[in-house]
N, C-alpha and C. Protein backbone atom coordinates (compact mmCIF):
# COMPACT_ATOMS: atom_id res chain seq x y z
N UNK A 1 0.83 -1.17 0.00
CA UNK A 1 0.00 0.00 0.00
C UNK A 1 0.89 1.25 0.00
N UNK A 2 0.81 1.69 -1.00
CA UNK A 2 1.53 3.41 -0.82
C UNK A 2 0.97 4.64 -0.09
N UNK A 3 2.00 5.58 0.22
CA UNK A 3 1.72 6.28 1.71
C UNK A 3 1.38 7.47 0.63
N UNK A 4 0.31 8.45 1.04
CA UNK A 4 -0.30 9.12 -0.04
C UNK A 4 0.64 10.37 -0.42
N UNK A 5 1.11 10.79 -1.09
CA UNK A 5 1.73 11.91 -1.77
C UNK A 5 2.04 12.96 -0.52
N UNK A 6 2.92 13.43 0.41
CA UNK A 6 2.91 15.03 1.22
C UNK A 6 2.73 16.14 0.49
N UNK A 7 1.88 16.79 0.71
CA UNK A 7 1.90 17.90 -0.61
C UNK A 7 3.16 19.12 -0.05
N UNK A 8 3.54 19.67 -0.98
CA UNK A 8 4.72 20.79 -1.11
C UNK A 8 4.36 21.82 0.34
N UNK A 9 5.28 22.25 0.81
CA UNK A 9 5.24 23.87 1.77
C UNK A 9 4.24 24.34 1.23
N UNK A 10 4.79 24.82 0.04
CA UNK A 10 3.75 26.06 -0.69
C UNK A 10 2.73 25.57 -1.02
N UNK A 11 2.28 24.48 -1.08
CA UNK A 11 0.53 23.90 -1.13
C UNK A 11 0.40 23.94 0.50
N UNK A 12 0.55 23.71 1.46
CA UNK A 12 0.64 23.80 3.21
C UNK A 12 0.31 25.42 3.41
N UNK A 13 1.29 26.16 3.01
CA UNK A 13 1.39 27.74 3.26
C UNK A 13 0.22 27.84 2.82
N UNK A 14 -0.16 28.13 1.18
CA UNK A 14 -1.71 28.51 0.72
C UNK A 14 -2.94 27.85 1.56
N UNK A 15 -2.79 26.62 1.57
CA UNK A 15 -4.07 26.44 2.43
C UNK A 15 -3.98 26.68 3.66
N UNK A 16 -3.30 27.21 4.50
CA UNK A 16 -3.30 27.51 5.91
C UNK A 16 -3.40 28.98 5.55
N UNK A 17 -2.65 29.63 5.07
CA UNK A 17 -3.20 30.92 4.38
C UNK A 17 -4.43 31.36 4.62
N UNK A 18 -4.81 30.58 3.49
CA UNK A 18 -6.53 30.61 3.18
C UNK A 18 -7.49 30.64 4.45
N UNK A 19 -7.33 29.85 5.13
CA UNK A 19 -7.90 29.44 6.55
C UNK A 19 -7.98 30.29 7.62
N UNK A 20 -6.59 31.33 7.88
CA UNK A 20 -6.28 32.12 8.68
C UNK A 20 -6.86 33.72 7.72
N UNK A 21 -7.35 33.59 6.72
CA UNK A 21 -7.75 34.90 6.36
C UNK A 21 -9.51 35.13 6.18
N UNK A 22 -9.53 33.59 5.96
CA UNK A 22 -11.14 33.17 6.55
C UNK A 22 -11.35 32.80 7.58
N UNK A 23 -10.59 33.31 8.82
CA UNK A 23 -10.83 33.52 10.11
C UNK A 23 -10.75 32.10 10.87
N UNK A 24 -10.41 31.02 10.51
CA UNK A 24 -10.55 29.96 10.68
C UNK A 24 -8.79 29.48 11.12
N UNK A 25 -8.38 30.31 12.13
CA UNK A 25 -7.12 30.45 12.68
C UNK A 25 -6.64 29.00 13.51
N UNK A 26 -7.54 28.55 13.77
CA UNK A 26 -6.41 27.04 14.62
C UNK A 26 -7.06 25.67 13.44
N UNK A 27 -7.41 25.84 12.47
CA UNK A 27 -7.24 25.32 11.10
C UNK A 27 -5.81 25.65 10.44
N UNK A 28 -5.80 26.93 10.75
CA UNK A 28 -4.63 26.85 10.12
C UNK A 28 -3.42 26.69 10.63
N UNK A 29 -3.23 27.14 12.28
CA UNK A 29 -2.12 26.30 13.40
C UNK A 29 -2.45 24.76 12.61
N UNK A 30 -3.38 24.20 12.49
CA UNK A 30 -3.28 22.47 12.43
C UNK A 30 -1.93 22.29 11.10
N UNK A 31 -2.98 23.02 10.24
CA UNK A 31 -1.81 22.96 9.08
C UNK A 31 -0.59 23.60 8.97
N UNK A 32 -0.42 24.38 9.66
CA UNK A 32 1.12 25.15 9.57
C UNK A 32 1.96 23.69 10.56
N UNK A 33 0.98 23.08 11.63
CA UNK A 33 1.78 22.23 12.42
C UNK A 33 2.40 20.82 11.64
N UNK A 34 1.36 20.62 10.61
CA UNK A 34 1.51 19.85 9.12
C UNK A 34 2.46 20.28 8.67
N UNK A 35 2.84 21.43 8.16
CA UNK A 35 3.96 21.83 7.31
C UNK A 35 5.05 21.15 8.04
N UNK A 36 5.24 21.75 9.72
CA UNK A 36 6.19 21.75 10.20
C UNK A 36 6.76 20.32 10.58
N UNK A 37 5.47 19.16 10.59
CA UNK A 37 6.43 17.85 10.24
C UNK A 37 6.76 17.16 9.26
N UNK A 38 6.07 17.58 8.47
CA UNK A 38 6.60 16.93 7.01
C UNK A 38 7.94 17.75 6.84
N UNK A 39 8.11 19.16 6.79
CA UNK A 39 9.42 19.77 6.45
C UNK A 39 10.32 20.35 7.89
N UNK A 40 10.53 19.34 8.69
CA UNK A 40 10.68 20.03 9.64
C UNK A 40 12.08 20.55 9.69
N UNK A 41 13.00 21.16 8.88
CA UNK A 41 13.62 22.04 8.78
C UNK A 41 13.61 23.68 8.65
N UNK A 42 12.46 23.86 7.92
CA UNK A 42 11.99 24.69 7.18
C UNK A 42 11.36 26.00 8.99
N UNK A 43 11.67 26.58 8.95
CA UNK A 43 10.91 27.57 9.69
C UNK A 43 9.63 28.87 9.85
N UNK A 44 9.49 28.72 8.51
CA UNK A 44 8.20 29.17 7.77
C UNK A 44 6.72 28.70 9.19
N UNK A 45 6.67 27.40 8.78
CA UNK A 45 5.33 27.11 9.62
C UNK A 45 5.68 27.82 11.03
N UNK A 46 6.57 27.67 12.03
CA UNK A 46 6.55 28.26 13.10
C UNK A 46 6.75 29.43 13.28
N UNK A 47 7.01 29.98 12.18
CA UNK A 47 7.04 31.52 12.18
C UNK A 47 5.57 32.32 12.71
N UNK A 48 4.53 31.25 11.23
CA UNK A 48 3.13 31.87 11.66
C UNK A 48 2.44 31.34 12.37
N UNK A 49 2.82 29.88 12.96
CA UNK A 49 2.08 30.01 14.12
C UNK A 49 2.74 30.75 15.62
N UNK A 50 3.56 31.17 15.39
CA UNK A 50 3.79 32.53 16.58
C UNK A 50 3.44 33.64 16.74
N UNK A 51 3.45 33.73 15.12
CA UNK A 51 2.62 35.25 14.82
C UNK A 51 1.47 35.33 15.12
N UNK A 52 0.47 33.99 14.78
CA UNK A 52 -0.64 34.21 14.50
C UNK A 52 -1.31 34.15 16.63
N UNK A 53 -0.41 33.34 16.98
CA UNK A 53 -0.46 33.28 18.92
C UNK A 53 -0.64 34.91 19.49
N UNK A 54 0.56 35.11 18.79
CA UNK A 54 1.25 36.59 19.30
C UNK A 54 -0.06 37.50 18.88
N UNK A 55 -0.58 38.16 18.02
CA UNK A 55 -1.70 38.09 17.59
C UNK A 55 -3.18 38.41 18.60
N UNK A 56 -3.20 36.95 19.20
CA UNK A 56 -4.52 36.64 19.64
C UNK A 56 -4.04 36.81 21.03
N UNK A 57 -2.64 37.08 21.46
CA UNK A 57 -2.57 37.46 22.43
C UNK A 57 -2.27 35.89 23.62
N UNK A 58 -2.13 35.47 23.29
CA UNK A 58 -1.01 34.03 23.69
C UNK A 58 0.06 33.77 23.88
N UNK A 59 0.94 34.96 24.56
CA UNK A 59 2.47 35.09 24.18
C UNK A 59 2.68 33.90 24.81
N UNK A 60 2.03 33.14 25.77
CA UNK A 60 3.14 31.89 26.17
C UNK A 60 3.36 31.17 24.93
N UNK A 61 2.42 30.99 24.24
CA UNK A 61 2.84 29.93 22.74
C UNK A 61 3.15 30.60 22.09
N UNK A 62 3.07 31.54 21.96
CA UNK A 62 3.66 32.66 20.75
C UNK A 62 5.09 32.59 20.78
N UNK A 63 5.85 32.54 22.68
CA UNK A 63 6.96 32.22 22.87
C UNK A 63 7.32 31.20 22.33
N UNK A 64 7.21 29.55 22.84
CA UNK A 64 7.62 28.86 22.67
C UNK A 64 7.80 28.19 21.20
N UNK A 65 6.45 28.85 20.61
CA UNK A 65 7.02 28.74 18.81
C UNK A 65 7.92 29.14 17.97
N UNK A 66 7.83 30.57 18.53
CA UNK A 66 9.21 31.59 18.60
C UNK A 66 10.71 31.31 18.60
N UNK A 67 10.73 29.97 19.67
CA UNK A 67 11.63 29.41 20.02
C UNK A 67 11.91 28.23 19.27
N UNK A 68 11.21 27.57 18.53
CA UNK A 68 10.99 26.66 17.70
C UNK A 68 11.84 27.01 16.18
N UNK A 69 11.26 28.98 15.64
CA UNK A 69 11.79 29.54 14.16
C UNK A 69 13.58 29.58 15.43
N UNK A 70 13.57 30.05 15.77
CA UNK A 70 15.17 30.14 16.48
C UNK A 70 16.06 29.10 16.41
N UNK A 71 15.51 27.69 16.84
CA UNK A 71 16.32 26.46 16.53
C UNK A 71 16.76 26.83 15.03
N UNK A 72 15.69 26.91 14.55
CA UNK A 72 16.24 26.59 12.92
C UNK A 72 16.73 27.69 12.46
N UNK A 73 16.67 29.14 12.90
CA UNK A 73 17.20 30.54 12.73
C UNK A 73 17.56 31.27 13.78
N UNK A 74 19.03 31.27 14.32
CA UNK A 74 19.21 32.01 15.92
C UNK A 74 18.64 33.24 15.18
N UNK A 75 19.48 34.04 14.40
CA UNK A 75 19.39 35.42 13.92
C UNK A 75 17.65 35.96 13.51
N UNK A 76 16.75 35.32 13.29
CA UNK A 76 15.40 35.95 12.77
C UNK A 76 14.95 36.34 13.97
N UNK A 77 14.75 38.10 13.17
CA UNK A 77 14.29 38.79 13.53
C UNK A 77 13.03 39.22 14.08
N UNK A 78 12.30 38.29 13.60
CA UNK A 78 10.60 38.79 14.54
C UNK A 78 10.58 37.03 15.11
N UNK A 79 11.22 36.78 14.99
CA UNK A 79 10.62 35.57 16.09
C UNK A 79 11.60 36.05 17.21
N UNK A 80 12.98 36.64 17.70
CA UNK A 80 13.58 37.28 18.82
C UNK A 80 12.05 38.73 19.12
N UNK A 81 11.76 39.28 18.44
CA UNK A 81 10.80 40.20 18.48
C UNK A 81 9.84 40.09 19.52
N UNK A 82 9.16 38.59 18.61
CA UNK A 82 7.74 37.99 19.71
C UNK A 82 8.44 37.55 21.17
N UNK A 83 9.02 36.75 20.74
CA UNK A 83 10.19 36.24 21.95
C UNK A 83 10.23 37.40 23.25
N UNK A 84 10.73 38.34 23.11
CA UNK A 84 11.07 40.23 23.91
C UNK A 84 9.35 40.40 24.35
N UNK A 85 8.53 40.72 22.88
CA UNK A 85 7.88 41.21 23.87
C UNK A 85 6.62 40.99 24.66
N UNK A 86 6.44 39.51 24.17
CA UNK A 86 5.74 38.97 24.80
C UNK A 86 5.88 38.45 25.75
N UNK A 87 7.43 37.98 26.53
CA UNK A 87 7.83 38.28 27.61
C UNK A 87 7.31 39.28 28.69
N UNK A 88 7.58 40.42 27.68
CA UNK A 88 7.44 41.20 28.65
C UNK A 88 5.98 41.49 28.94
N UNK A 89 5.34 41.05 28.22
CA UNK A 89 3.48 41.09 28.38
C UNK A 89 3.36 39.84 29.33
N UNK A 90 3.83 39.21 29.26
CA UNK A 90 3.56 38.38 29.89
C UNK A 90 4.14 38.48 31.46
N UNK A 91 5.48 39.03 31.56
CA UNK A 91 6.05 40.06 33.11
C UNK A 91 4.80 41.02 33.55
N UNK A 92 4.33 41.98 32.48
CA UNK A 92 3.80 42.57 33.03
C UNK A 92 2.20 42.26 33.81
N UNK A 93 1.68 41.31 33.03
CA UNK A 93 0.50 40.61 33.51
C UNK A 93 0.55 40.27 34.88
N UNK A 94 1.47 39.27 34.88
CA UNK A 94 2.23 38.95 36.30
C UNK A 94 2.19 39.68 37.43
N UNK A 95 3.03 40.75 37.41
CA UNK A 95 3.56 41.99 38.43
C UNK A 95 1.86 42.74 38.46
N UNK A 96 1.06 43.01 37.40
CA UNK A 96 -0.47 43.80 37.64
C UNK A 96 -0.95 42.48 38.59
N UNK A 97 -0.76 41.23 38.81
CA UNK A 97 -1.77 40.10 39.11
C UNK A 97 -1.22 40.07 40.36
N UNK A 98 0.15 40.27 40.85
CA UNK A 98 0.73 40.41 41.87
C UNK A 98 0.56 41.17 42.88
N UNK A 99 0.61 42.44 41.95
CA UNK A 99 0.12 43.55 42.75
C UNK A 99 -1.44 43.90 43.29
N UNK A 100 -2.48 43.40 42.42
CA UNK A 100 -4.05 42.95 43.08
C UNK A 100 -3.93 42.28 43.97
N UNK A 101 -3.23 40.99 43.65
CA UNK A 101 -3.71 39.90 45.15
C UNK A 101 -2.89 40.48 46.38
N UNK A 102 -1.82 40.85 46.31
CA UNK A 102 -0.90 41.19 47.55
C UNK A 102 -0.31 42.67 47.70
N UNK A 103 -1.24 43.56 47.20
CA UNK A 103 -0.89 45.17 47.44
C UNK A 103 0.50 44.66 46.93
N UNK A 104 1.64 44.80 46.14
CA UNK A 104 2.78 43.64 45.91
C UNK A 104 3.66 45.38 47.01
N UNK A 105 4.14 44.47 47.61
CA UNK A 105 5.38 45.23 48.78
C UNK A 105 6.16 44.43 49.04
N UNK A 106 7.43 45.31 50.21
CA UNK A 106 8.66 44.35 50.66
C UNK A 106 9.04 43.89 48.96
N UNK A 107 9.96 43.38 49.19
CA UNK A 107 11.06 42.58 48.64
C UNK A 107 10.76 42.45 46.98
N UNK A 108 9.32 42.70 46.90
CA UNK A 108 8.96 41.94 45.70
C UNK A 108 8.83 43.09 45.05
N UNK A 109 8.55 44.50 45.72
CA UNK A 109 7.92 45.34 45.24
C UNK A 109 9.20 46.36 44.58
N UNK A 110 10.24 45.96 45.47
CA UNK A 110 11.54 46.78 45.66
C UNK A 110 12.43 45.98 44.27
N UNK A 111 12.34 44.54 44.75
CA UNK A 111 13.02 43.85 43.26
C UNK A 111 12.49 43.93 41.92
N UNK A 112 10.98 44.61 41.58
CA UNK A 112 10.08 45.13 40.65
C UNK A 112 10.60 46.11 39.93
N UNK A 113 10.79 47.36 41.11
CA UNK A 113 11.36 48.84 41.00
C UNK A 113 12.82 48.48 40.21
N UNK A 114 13.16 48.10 40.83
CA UNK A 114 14.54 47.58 40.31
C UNK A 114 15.01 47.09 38.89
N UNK A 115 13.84 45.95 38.64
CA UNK A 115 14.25 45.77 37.53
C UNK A 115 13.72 46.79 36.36
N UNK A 116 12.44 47.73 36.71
CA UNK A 116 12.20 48.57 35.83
C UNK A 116 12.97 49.32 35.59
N UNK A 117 13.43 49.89 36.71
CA UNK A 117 15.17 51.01 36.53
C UNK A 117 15.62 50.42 35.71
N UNK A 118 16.47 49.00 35.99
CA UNK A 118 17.43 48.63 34.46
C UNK A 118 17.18 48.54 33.26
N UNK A 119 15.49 48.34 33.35
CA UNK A 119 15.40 48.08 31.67
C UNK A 119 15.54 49.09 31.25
N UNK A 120 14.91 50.27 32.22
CA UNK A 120 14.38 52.19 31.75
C UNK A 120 15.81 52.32 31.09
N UNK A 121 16.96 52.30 32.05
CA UNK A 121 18.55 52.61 31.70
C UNK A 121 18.51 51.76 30.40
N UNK A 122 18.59 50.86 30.12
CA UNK A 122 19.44 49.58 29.38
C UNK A 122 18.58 50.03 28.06
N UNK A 123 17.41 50.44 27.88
CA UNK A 123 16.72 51.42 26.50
C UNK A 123 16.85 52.20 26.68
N UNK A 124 17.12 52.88 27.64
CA UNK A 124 17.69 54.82 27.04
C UNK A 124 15.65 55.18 27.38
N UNK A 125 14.95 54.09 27.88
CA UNK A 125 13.86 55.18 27.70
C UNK A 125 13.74 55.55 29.50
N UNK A 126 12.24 56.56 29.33
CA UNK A 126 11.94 57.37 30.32
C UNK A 126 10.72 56.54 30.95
N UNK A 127 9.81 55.49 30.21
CA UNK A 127 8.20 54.62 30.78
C UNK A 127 8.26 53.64 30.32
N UNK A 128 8.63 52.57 30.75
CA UNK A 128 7.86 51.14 30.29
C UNK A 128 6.78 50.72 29.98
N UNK A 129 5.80 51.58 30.91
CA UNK A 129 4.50 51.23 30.55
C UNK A 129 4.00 51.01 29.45
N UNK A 130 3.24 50.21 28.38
CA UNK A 130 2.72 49.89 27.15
C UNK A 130 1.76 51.05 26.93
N UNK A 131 1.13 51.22 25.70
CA UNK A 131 0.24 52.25 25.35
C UNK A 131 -0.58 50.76 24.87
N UNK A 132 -2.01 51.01 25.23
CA UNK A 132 -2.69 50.20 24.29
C UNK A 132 -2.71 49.74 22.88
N UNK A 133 -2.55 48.82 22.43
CA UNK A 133 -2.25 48.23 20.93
C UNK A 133 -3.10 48.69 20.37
N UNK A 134 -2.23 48.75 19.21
CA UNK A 134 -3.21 49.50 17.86
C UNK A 134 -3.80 47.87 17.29
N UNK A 135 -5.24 48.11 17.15
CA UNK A 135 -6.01 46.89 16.46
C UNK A 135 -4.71 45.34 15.61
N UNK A 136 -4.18 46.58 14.42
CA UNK A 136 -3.55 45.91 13.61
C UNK A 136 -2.30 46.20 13.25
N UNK A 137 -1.49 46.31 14.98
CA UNK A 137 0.06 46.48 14.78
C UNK A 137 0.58 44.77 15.15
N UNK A 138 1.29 44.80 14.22
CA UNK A 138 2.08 42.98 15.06
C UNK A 138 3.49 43.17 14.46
N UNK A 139 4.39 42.25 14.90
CA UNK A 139 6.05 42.78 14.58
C UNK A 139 6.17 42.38 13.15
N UNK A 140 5.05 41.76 12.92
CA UNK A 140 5.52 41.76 10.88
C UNK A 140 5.52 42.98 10.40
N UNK A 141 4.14 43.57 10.70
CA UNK A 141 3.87 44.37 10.26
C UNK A 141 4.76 45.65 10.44
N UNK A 142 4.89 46.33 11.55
CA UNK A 142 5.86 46.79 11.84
C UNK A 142 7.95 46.78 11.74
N UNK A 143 8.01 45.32 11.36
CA UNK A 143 9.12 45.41 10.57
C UNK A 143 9.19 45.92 9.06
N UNK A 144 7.98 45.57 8.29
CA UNK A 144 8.04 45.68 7.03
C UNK A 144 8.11 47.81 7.05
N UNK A 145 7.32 47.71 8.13
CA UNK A 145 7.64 49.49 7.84
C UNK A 145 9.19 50.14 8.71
N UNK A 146 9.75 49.32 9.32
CA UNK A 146 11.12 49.79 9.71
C UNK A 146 11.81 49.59 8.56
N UNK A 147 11.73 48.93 7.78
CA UNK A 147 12.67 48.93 6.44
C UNK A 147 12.22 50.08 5.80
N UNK A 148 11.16 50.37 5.46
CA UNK A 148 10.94 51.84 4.25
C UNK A 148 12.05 52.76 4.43
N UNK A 149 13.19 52.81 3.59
CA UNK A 149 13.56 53.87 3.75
C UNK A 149 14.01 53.77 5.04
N UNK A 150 14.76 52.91 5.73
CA UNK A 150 14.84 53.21 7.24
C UNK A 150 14.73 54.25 8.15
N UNK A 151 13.11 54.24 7.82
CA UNK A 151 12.62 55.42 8.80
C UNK A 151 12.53 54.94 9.74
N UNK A 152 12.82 55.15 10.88
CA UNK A 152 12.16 54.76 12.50
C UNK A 152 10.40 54.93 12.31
N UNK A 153 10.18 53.25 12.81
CA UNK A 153 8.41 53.29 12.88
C UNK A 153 8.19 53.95 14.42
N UNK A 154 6.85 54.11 14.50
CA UNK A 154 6.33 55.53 15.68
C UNK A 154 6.82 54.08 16.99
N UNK A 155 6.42 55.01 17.85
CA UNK A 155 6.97 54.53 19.24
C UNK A 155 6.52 53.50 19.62
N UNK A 156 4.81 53.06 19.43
CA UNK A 156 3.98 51.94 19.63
C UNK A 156 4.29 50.72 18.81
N UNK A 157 4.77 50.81 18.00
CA UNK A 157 5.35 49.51 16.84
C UNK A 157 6.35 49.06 17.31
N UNK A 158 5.66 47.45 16.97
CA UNK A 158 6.91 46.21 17.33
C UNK A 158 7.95 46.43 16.67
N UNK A 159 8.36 47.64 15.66
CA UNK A 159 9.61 47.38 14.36
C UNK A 159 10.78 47.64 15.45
N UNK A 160 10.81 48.47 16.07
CA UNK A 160 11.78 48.83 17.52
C UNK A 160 11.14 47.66 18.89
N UNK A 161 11.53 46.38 18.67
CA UNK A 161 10.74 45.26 20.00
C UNK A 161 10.85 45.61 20.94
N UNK A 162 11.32 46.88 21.46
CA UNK A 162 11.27 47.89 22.37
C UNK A 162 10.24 49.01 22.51
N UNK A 163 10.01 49.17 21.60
CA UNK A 163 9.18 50.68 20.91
C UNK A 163 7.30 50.17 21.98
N UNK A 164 7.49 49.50 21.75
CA UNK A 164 6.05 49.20 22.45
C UNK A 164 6.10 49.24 23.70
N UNK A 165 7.15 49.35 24.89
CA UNK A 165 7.12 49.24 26.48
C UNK A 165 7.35 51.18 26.38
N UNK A 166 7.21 52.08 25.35
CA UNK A 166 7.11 53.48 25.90
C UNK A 166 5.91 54.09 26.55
């Protein structure tokens, strides 16, 4: 009995494509997860399913997929992106959840302060705090406009994976 044909990436990509633009988003995680064992070299599929996590606001999987395009690419750039700052969405969730249940003080509150100082120093900025997301900013998107002309994208865009904790 023969094992039926794997169809190509680029037949995988289009129909997961398709799926994720007809809103039909963990259809298309299934199939990007398809891509990613039939070609599992290839870093394409885990790209978008990080993006598409990152997105819906899932940075824990957004991370760990993230971490997945990295095996196969230390250097790519929006999967270190999602990686940063969904971290840090995900710190900050934390420290707000911390601070409800336990007024957060002592030790925890002081080692908090602390680490905000270093990051404030270590970016040169003045607020960590996030500004609410724009509907349809994500670090693709926002990289593709840090290239124009290497203009610096505005302060709220992932193109600076910093630019979003101002």
């Amino acid at each position: 009995m023969q094992k039926p044909a794997v169809p190509s990436m680029e037949e995988f990509l289009a129909n997961a494509s398709q799926a994720s633009t007809s809103g039909q988003k963990e259809q298309a995680v299934a199939l990007w997860k398809q891509a990613a064992e039939a070609y599992p070299s290839d870093k394409t599929p885990w790209s978008n399913i990080a993006q598409t996590r990152y997105d819906a606001g899932q940075y824990g999987e957004a991370i760990v997929n993230a971490q997945e395009v990295l095996v196969r690419d230390p250097n790519d750039r929006l999967a270190n992106s999602i990686i940063a700052i969904s971290g840090l969405r995900l710190s900050t969730r934390a420290l707000a959840d911390l601070s409800r249940q336990n007024n957060l003080s002592g030790s925890i509150r002081t080692e908090s302060q602390d680490l905000a100082k270093l990051l404030r120093e270590s970016l040169g900025e003045q607020v960590l705090v996030p500004p609410a997301p724009a509907a349809n900013t994500t670090p693709a998107k926002a990289t593709a406009a840090k290239g124009r002309k290497g203009k610096k994208a505005d302060s709220g865009s992932a193109a600076d994976p910093f630019g979003a904790l101002k």
